[in-house]
C-alpha atoms as a PDB file:
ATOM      1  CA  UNK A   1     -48.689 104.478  82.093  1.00  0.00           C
ATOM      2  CA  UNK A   2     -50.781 107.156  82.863  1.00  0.00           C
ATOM      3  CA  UNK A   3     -48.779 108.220  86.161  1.00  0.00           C
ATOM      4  CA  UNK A   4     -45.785 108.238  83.963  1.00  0.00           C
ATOM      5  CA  UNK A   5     -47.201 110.753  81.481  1.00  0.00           C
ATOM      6  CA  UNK A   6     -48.454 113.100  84.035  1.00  0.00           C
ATOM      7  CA  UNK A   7     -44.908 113.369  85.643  1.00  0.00           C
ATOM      8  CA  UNK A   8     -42.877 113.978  82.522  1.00  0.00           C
ATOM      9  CA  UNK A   9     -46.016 116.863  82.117  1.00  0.00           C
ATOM     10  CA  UNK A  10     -45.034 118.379  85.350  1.00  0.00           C
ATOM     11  CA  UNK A  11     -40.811 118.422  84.765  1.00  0.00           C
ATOM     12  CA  UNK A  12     -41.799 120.166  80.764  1.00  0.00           C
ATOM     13  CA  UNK A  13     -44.493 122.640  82.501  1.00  0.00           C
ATOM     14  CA  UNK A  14     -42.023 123.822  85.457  1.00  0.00           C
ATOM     15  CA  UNK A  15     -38.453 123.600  83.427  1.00  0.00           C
ATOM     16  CA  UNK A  16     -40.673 126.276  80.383  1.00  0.00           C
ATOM     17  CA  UNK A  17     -41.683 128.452  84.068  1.00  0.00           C
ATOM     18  CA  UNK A  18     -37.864 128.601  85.027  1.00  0.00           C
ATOM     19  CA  UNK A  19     -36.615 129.579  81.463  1.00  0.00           C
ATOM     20  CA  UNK A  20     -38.786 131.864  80.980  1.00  0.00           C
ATOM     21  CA  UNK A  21     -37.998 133.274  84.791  1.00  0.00           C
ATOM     22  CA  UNK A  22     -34.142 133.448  83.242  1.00  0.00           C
ATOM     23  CA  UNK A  23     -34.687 134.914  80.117  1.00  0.00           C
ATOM     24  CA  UNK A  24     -36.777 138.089  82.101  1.00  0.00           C
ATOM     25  CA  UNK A  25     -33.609 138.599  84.525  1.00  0.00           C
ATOM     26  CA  UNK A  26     -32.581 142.632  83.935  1.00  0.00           C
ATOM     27  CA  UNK A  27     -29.071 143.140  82.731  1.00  0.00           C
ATOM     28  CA  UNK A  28     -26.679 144.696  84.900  1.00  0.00           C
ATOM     29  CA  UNK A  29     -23.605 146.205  83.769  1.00  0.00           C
ATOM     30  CA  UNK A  30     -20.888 148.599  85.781  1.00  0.00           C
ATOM     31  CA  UNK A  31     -20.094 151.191  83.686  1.00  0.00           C
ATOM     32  CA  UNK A  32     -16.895 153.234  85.319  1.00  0.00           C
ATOM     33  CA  UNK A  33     -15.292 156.757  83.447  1.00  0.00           C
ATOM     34  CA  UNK A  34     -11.752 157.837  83.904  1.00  0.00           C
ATOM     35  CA  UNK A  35     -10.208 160.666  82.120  1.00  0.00           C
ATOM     36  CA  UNK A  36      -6.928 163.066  81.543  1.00  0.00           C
ATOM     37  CA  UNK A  37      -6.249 166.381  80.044  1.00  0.00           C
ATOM     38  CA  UNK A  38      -3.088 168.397  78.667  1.00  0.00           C
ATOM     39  CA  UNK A  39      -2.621 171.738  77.144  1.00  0.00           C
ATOM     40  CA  UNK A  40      -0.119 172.965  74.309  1.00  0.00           C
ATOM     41  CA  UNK A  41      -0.358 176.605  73.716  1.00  0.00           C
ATOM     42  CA  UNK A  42      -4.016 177.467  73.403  1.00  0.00           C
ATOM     43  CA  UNK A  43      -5.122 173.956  72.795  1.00  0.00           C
ATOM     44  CA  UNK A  44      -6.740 171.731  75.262  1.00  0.00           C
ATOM     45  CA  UNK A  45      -6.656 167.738  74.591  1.00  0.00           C
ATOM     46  CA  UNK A  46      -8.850 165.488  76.508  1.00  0.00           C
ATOM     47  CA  UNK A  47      -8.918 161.165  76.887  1.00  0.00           C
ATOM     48  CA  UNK A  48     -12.231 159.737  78.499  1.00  0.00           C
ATOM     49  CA  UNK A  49     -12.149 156.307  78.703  1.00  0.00           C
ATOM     50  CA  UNK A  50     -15.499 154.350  79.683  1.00  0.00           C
ATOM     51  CA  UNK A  51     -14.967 150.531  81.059  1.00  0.00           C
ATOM     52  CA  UNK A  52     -17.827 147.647  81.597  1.00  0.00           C
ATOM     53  CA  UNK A  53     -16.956 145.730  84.251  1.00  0.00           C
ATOM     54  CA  UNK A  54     -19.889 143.727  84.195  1.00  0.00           C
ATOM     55  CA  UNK A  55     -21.191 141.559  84.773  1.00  0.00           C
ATOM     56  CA  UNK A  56     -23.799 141.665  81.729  1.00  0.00           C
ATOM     57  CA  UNK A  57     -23.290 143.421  78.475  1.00  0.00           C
ATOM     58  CA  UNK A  58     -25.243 147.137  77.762  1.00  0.00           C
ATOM     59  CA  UNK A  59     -26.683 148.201  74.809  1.00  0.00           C
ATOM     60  CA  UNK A  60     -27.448 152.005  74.290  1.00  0.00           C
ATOM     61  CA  UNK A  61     -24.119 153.170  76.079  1.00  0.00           C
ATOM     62  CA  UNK A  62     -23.352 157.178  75.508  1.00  0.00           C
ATOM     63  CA  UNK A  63     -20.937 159.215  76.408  1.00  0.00           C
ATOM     64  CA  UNK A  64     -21.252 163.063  76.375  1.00  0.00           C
ATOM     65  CA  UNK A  65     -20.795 166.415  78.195  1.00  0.00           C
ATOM     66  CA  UNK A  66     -19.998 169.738  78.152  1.00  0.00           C
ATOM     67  CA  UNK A  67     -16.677 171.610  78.378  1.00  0.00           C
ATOM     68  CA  UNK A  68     -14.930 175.419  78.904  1.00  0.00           C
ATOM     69  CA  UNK A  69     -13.271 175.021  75.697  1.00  0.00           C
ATOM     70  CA  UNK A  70     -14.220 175.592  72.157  1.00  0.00           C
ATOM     71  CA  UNK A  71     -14.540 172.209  70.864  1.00  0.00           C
ATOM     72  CA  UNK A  72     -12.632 171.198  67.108  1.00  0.00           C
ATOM     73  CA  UNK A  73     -12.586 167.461  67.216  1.00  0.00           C
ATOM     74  CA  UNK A  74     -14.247 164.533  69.080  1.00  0.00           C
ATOM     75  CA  UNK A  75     -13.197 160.940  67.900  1.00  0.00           C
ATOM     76  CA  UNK A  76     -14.266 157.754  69.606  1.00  0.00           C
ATOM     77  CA  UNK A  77     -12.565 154.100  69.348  1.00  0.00           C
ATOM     78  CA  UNK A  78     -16.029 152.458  68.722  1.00  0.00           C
ATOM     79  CA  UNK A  79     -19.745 153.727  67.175  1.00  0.00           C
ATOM     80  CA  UNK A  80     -19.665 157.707  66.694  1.00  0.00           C
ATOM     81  CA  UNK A  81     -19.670 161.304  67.908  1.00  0.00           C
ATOM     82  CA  UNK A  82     -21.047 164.855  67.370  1.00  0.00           C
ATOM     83  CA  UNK A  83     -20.249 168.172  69.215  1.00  0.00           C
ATOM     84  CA  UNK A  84     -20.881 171.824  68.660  1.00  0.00           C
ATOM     85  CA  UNK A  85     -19.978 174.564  70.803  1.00  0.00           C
ATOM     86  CA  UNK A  86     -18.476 173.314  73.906  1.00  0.00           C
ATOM     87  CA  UNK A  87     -20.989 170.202  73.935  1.00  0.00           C
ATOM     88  CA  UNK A  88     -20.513 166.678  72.457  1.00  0.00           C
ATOM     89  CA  UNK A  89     -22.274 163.313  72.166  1.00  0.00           C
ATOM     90  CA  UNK A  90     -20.948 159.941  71.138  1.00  0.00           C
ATOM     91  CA  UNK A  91     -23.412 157.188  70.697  1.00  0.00           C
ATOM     92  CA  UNK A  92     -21.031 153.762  71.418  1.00  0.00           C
ATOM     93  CA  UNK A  93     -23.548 151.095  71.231  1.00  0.00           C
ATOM     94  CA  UNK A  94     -23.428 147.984  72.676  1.00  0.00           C
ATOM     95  CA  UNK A  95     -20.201 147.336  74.717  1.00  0.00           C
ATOM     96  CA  UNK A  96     -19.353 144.068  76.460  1.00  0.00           C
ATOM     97  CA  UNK A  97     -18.621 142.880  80.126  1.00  0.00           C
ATOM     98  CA  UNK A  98     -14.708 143.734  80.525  1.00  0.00           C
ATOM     99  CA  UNK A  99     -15.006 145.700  77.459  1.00  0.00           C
ATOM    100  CA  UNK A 100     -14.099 149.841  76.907  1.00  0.00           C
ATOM    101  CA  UNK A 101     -14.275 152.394  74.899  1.00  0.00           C
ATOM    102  CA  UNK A 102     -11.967 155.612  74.465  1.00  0.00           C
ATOM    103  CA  UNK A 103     -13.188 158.889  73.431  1.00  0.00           C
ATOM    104  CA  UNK A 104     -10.386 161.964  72.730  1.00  0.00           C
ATOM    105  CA  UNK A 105     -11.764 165.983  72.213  1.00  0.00           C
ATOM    106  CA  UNK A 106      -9.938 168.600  71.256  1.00  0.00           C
ATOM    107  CA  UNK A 107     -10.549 172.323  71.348  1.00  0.00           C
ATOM    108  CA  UNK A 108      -9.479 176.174  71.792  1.00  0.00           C
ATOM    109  CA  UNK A 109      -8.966 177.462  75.214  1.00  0.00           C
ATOM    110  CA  UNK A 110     -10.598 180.362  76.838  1.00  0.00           C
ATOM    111  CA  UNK A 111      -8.762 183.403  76.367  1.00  0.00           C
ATOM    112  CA  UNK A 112      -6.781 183.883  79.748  1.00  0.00           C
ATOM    113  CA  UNK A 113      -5.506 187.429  79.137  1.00  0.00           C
ATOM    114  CA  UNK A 114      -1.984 187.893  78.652  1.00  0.00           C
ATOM    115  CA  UNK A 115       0.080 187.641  80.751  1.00  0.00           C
ATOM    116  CA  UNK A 116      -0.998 185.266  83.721  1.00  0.00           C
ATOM    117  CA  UNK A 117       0.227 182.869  85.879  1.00  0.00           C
ATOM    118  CA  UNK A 118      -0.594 179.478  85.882  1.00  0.00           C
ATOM    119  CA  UNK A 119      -3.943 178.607  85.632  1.00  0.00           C
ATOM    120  CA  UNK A 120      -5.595 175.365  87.028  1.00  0.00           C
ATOM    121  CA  UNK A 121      -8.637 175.264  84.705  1.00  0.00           C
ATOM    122  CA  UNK A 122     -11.338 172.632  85.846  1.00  0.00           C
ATOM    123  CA  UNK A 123     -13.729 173.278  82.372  1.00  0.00           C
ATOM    124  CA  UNK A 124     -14.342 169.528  81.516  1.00  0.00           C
ATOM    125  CA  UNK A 125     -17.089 167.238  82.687  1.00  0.00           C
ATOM    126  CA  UNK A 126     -18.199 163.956  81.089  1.00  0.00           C
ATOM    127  CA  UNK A 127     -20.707 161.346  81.981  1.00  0.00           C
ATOM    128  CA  UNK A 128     -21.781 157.722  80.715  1.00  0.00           C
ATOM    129  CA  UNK A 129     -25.001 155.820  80.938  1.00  0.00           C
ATOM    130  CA  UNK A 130     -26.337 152.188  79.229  1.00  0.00           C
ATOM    131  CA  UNK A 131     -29.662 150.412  79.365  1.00  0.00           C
ATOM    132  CA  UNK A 132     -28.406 147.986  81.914  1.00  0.00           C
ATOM    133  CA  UNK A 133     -28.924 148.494  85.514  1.00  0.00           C
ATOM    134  CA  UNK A 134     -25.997 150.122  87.011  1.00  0.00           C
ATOM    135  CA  UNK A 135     -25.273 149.144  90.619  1.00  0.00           C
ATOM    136  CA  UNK A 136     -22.861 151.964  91.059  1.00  0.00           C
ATOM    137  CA  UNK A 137     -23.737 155.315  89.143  1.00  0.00           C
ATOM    138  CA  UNK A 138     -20.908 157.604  91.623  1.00  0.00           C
ATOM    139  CA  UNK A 139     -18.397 156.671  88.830  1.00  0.00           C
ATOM    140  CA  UNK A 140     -20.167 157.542  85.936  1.00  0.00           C
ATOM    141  CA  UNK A 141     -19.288 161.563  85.525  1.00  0.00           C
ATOM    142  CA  UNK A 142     -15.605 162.699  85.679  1.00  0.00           C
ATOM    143  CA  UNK A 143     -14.428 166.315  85.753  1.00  0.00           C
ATOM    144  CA  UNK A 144     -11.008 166.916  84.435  1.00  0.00           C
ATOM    145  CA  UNK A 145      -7.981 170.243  85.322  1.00  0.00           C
ATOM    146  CA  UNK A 146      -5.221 171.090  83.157  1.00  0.00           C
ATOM    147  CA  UNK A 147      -3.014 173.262  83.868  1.00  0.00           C
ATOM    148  CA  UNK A 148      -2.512 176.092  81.459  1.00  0.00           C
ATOM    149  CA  UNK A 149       0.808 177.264  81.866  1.00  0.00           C
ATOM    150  CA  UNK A 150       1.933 180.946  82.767  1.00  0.00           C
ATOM    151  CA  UNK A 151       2.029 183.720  79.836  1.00  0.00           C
ATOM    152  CA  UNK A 152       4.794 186.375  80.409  1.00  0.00           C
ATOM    153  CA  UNK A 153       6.383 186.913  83.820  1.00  0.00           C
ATOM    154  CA  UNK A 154       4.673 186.239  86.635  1.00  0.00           C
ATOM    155  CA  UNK A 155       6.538 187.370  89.936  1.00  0.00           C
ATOM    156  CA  UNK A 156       5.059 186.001  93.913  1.00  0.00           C
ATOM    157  CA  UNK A 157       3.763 188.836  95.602  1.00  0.00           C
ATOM    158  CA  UNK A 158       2.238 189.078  99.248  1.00  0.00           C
ATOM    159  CA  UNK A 159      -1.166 190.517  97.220  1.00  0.00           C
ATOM    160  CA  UNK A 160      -1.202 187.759  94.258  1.00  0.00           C
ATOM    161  CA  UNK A 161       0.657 187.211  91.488  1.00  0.00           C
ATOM    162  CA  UNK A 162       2.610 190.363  89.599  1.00  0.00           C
ATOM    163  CA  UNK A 163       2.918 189.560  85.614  1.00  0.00           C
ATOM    164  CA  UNK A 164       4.629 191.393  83.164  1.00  0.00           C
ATOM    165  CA  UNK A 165       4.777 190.268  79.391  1.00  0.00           C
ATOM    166  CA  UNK A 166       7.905 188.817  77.870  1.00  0.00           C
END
């Protein structure tokens, strides 16, 4: 009897040290941002869109950066955002393995002069983090170009561009 006691001992002592060695595991979670841009007139419109491809959940995720534009608006599909200037902040939470999250921003281009040619402007960079481990942090910032479209004539020359208003 006693033999018997001491065994089922041992399989409760070492099945509590393996639960516990679970439970203490660190969360890892992918986090992965993609983005696009357009222009109409002298507004610039911007979609970020953070994934989790897993394979745990993160709490604490944030998405934020800084842009050339003066910003107006800065919505988010989950949790909630702040900006001012040409800098904004969303706090999203928690977000699941396989889950996302889509953030759009808004604002008031640079003056260009007038006229110009087409412009490739590059003035919008955004990153992500969580409180997971993240095994691959070289796709958590994205820098997005629009192209602002030409104001006035804008004839090739061997020198650069001549432009002439409308």
């Amino acid at each position: 009897m006693r033999r018997s006691i001491g065994i089922v001992f041992a399989l409760v002592f070492f099945a509590g040290v393996t639960l516990i060695h679970s439970s203490a595991q660190a969360q890892v979670a992918d986090l992965h941002i993609s983005g696009s841009g357009s222009t109409y007139q002298s507004t610039a419109f911007y979609n970020v869109g953070v994934v989790n491809n897993g394979p745990d959940s993160t709490d604490g995720v944030t998405v934020g950066g800084s842009t050339g534009i003066t910003i107006t608006s800065v919505t988010t599909s989950q949790g909630s955002c702040t900006f001012s200037g040409n800098s904004f902040s969303c706090d999203v939470g928690t977000l699941a393995a396989g889950a996302s999250v889509s953030v759009s921003v808004t604002g008031t281009l640079p003056n260009f002069g007038s006229p110009h040619p087409d412009i490739t402007f590059c003035g919008f960079s955004a990153g992500t983090s969580g409180t997971a481990s993240d095994p691959n942090t070289s796709d958590n910032s994205v820098t997005i170009c629009v192209v602002v479209p030409a104001i006035g004539s804008c004839i090739p020359q061997p020198g650069g561009n001549q432009c002439r208003p409308h």
